[in-house]
C-alpha atoms as a PDB file:
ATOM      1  CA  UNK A   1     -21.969 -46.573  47.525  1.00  0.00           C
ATOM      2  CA  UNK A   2     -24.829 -48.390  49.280  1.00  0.00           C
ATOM      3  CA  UNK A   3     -25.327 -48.275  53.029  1.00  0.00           C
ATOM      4  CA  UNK A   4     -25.401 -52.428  52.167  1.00  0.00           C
ATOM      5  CA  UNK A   5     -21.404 -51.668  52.698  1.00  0.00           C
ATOM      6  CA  UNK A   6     -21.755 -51.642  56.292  1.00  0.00           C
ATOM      7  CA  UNK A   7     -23.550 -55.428  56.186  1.00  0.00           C
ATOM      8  CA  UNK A   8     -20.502 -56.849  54.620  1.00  0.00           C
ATOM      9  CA  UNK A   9     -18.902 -59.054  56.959  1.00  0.00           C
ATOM     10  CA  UNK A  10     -15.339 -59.062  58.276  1.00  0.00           C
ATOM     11  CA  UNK A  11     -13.459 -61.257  60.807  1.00  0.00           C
ATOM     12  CA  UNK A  12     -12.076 -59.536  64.072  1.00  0.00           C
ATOM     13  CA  UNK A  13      -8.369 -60.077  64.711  1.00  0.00           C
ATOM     14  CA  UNK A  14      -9.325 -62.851  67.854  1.00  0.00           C
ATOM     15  CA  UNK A  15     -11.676 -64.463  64.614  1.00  0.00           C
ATOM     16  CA  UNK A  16     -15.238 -63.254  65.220  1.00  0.00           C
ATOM     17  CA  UNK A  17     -17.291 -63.199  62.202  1.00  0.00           C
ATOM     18  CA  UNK A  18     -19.301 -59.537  62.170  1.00  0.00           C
ATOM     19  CA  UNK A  19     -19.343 -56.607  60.085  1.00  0.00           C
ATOM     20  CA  UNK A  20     -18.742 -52.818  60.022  1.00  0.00           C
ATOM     21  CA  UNK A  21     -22.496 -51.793  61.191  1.00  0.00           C
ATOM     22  CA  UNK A  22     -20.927 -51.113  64.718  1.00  0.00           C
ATOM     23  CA  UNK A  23     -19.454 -47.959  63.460  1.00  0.00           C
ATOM     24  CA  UNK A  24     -22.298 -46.992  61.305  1.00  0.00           C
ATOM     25  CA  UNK A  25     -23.341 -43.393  61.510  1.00  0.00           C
ATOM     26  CA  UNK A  26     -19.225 -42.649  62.135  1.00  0.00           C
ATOM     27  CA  UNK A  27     -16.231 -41.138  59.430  1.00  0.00           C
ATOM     28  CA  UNK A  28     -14.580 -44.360  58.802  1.00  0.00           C
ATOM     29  CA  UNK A  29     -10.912 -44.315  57.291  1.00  0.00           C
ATOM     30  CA  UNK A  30     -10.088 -48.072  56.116  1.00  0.00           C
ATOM     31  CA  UNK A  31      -6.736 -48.846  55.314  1.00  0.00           C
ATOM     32  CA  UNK A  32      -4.831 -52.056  54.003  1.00  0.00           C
ATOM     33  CA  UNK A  33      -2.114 -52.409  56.456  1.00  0.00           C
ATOM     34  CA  UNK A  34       1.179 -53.715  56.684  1.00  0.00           C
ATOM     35  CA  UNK A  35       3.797 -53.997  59.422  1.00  0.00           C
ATOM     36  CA  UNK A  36       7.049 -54.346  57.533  1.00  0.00           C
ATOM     37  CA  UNK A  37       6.501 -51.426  54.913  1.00  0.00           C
ATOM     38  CA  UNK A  38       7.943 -48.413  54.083  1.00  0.00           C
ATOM     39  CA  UNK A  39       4.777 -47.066  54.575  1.00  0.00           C
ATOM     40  CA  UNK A  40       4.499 -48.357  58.005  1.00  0.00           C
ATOM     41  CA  UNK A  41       4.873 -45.039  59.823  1.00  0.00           C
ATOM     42  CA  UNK A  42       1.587 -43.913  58.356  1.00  0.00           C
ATOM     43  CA  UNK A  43       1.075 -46.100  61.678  1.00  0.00           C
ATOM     44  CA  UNK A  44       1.996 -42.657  63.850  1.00  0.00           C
ATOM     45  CA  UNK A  45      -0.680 -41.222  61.899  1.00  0.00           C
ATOM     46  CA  UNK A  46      -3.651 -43.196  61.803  1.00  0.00           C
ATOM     47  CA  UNK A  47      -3.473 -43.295  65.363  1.00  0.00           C
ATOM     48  CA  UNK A  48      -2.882 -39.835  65.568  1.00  0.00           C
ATOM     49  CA  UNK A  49      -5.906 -39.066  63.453  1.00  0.00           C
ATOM     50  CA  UNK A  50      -7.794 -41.994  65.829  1.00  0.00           C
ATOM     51  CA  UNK A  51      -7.299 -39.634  69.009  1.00  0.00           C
ATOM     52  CA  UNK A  52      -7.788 -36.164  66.989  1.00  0.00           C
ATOM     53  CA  UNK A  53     -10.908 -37.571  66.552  1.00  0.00           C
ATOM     54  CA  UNK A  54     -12.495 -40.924  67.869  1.00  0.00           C
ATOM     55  CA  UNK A  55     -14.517 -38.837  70.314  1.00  0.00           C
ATOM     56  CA  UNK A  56     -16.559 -37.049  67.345  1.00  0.00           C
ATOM     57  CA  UNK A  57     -17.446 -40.077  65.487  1.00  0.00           C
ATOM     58  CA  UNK A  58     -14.588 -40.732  63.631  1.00  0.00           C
ATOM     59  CA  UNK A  59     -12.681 -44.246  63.387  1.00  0.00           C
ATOM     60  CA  UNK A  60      -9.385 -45.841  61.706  1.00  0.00           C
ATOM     61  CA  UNK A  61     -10.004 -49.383  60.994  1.00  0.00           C
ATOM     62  CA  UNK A  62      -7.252 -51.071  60.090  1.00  0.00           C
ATOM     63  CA  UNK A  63      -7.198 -54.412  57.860  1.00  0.00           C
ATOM     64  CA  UNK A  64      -3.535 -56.242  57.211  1.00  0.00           C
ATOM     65  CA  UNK A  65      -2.991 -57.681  53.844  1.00  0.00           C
ATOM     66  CA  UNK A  66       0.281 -59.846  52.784  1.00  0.00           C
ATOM     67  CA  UNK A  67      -0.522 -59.260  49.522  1.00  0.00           C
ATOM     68  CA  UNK A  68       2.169 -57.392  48.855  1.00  0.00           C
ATOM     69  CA  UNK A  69       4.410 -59.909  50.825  1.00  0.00           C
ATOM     70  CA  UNK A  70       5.008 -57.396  53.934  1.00  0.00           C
ATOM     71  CA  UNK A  71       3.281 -58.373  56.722  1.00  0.00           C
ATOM     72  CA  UNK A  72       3.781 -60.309  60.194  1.00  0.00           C
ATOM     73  CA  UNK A  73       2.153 -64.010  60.045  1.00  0.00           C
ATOM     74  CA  UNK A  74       0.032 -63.573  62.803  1.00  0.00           C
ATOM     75  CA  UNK A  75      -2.925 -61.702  63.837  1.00  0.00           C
ATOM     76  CA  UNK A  76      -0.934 -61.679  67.148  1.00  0.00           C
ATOM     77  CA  UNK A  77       2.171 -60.966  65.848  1.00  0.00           C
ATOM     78  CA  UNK A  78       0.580 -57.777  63.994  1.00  0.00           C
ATOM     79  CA  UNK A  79      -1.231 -56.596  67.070  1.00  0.00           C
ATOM     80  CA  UNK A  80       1.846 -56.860  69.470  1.00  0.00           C
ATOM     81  CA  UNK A  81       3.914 -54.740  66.784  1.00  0.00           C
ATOM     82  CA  UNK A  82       0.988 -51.966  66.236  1.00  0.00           C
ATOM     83  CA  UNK A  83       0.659 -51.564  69.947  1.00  0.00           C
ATOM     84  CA  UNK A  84       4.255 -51.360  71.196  1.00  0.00           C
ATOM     85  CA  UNK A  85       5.605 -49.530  67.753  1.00  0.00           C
ATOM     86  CA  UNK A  86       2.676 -47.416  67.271  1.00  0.00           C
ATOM     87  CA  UNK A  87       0.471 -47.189  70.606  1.00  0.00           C
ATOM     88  CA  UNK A  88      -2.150 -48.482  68.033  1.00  0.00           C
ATOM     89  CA  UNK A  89      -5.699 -47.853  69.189  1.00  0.00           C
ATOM     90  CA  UNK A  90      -7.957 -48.387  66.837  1.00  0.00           C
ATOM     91  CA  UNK A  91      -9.474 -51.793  65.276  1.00  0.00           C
ATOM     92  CA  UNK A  92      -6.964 -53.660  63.538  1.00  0.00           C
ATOM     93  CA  UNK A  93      -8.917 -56.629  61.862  1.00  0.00           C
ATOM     94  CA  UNK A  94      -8.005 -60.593  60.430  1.00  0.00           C
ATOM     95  CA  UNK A  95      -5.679 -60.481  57.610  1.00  0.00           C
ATOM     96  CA  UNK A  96      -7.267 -60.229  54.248  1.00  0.00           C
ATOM     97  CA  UNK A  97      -6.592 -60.115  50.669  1.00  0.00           C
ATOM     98  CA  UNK A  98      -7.093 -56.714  48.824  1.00  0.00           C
ATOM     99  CA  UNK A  99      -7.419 -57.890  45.362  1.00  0.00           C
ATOM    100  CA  UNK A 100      -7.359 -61.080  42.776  1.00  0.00           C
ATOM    101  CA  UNK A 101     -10.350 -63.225  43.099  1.00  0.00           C
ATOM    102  CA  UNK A 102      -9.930 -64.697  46.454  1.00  0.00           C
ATOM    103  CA  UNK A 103     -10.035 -60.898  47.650  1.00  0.00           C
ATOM    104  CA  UNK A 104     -12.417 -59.662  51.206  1.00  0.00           C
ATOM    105  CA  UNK A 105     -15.983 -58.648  50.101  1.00  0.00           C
ATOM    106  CA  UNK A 106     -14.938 -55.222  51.650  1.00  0.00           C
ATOM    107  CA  UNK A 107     -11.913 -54.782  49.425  1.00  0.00           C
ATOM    108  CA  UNK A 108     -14.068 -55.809  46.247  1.00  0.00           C
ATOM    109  CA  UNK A 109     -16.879 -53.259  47.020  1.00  0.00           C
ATOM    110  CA  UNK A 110     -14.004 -50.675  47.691  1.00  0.00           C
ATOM    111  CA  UNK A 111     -12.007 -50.868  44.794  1.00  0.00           C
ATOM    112  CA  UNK A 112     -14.956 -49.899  42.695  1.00  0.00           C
ATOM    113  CA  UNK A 113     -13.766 -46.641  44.169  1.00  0.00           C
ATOM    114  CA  UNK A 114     -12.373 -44.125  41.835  1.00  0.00           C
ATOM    115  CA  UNK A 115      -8.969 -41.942  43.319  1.00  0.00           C
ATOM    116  CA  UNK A 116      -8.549 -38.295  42.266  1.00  0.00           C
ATOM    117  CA  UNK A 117      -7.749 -39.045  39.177  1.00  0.00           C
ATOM    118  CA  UNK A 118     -10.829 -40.653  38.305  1.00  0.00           C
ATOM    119  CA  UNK A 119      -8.964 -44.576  38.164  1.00  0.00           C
ATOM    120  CA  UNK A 120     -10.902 -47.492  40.519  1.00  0.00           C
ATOM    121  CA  UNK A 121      -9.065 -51.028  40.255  1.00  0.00           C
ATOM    122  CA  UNK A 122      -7.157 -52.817  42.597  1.00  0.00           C
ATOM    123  CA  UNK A 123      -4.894 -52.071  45.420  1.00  0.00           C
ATOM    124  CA  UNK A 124      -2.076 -50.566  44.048  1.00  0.00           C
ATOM    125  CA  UNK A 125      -0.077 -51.077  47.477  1.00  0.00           C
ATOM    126  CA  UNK A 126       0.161 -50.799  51.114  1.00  0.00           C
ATOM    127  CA  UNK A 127      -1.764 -48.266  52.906  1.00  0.00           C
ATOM    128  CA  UNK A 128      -4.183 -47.486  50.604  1.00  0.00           C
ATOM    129  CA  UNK A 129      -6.962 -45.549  52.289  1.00  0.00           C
ATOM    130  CA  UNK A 130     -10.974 -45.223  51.818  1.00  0.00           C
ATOM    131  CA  UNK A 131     -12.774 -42.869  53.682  1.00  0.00           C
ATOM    132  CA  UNK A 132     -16.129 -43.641  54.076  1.00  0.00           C
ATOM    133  CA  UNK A 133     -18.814 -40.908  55.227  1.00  0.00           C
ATOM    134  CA  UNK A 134     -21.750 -41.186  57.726  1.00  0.00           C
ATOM    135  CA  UNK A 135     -24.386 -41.386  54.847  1.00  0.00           C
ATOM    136  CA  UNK A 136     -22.201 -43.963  52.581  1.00  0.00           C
ATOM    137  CA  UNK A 137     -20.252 -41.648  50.534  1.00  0.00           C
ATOM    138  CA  UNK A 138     -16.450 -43.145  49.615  1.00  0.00           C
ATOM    139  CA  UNK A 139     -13.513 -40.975  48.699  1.00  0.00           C
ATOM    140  CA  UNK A 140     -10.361 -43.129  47.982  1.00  0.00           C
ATOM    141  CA  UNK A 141      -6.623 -42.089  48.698  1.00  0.00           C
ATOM    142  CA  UNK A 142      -3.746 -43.568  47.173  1.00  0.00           C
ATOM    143  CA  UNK A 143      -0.894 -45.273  49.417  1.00  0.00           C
ATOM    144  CA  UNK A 144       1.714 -42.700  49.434  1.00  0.00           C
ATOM    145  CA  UNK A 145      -0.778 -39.775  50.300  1.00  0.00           C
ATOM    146  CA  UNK A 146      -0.281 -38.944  53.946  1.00  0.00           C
ATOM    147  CA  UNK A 147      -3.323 -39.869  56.323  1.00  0.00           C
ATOM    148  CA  UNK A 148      -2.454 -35.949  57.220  1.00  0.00           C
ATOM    149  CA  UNK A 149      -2.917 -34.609  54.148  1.00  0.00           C
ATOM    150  CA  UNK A 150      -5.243 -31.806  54.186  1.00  0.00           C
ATOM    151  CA  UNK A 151      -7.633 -32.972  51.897  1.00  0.00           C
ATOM    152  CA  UNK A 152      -8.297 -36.444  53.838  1.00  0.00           C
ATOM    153  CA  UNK A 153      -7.956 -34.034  57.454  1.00  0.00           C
ATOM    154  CA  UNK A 154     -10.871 -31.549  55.435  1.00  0.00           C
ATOM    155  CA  UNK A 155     -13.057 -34.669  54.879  1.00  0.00           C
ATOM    156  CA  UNK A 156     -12.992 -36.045  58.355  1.00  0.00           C
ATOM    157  CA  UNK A 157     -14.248 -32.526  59.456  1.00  0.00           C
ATOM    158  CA  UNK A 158     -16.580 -31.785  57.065  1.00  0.00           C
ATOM    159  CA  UNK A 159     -18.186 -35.349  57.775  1.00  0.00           C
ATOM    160  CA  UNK A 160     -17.767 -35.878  61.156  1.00  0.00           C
ATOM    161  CA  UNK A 161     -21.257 -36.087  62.920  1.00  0.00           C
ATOM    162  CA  UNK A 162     -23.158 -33.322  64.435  1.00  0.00           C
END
């Protein structure tokens, strides 16, 4: 992966065009969101991760899809329900899609991401998670892997700046 990922532009939840260079030099986690998943109490945590962490150089961004037909219809709708059902913290973005050919510019650089088992591709479902390192590295986690699991905790540490 190319540092070029951080020069990809996104659209803030309020609908300001920028991109991800603000958290350049951080551990990113991105994750396709959605508020009326099963998934949905990864929620608890993200954000739990977010203040673990936020103070090393570590960040949750979170991006809402209805891809997968299980989101709010708002940007305002979605931030209301992270903050009073989650205490969300971190940056929760516009919604996007996460694959087909209308998908974000972020997703499609993403997906080229291969999982543990070696498979890149689309967004299988909710939650899916990309960790993205200080010097541009990606490591890709599949939607039903906690955002606890030891192996994403161990890469947050181990990539967390000095």
């Amino acid at each position: 992966m190319t540092l070029a990922l951080w020069d990809i532009p996104v659209v803030t939840a309020d609908g300001a065009s920028t991109t991800l260079d603000e958290h350049k030099g951080k551990v990113m986690l991105i994750v396709n969101v959605a508020s009326r998943c099963g998934l949905a109490p990864q929620y608890a945590e993200l954000e739990a991760l977010q203040k673990k962490y936020s103070d090393r150089g570590f960040t949750v961004l979170g991006f809402p899809s209805n891809q997968f037909f299980q989101e709010l219809s708002s940007n305002d709708e979605i931030a209301q329900y992270c903050s009073t059902t989650w205490g969300v913290t971190f940056p929760i973005f516009d919604k996007i899609k996460v694959n087909g050919k209308t998908r974000s510019p972020l997703y499609a650089e993403l997906v080229k991401t291969k999982d543990e088992r070696g498979i890149a591709g689309n967004i299988r479902w909710n939650f899916e998670k990309f960790l993205v390192t200080p010097a541009g590295t990606v490591m890709r986690f599949r939607p039903t892997t906690s955002p606890s699991d030891p192996t994403i905790v161990a890469a947050i540490e181990a990539n967390l700046p000095r």
